[in-house]
Protein backbone atom coordinates (compact mmCIF):
# COMPACT_ATOMS: atom_id res chain seq x y z
CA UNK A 1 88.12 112.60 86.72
CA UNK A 2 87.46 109.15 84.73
CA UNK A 3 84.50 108.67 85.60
CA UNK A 4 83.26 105.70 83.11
CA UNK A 5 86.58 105.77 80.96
CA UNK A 6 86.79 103.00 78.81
CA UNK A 7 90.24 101.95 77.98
CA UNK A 8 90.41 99.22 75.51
CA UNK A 9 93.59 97.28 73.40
CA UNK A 10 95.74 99.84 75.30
CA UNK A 11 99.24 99.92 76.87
CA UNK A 12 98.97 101.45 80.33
CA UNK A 13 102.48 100.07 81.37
CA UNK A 14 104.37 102.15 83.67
CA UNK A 15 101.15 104.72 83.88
CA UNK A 16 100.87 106.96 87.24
CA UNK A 17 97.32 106.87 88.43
CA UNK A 18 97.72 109.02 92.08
CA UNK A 19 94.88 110.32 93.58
CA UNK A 20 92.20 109.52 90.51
CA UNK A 21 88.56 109.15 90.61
CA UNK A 22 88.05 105.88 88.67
CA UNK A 23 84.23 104.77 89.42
CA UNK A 24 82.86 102.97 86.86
CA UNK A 25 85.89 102.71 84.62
CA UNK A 26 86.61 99.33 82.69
CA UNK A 27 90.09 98.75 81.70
CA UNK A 28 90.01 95.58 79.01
CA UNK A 29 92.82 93.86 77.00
CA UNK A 30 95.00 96.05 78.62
CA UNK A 31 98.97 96.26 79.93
CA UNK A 32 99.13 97.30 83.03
CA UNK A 33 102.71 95.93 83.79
CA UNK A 34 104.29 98.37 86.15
CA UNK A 35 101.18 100.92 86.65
CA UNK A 36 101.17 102.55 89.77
CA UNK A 37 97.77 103.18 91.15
CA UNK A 38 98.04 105.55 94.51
CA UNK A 39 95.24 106.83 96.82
CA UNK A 40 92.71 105.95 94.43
CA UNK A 41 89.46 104.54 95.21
CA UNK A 42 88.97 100.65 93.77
CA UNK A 43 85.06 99.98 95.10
CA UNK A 44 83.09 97.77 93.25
CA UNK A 45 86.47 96.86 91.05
CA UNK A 46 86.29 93.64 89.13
CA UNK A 47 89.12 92.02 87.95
CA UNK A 48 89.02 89.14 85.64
CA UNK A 49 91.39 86.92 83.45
CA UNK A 50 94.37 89.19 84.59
CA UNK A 51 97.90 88.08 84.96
CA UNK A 52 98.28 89.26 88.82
CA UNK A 53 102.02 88.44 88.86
CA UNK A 54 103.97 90.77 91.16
CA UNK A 55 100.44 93.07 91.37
CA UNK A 56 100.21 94.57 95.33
CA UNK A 57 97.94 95.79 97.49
CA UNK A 58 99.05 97.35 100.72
CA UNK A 59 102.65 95.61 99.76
CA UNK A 60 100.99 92.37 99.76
CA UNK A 61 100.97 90.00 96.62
CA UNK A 62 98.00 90.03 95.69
CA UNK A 63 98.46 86.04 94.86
CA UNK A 64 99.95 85.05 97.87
CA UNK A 65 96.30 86.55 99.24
CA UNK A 66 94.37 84.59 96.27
CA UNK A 67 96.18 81.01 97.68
CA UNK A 68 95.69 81.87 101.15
CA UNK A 69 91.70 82.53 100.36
CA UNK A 70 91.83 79.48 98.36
CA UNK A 71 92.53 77.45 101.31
CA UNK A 72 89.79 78.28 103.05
């Protein structure tokens, strides 16, 4: 469990996250490039000032979702 974790200045590339309890976590200045993140739970996330190139959810870029939304 990581419950309220702060990770800060950190390289998380090519980290594993499957199956983690994450609530209340923040993740700042981080590198995240490659990270797998697998059956975990993401409520209440907030995401900001992130490079979201090539980032998924479900298998759907996650900026093709952003431009879509944008739209509207």
């Amino acid at each position: 469990m990581m419950a309220r974790a702060v990770f800060a200045d950190v390289d998380l590339s090519q980290a594993a996250f499957d199956d983690a309890k994450m609530a209340g976590i923040t993740i700042r200045n981080a590198n995240l490039e490659g990270a797998d993140l697998s059956d975990v739970s993401l409520r209440d996330v907030t995401i900001t000032n992130a490079d979201l190139t090539g980032m998924k959810i479900n298998g759907v870029l996650v900026t093709d979702m952003l431009a879509v939304w944008q739209k509207q």
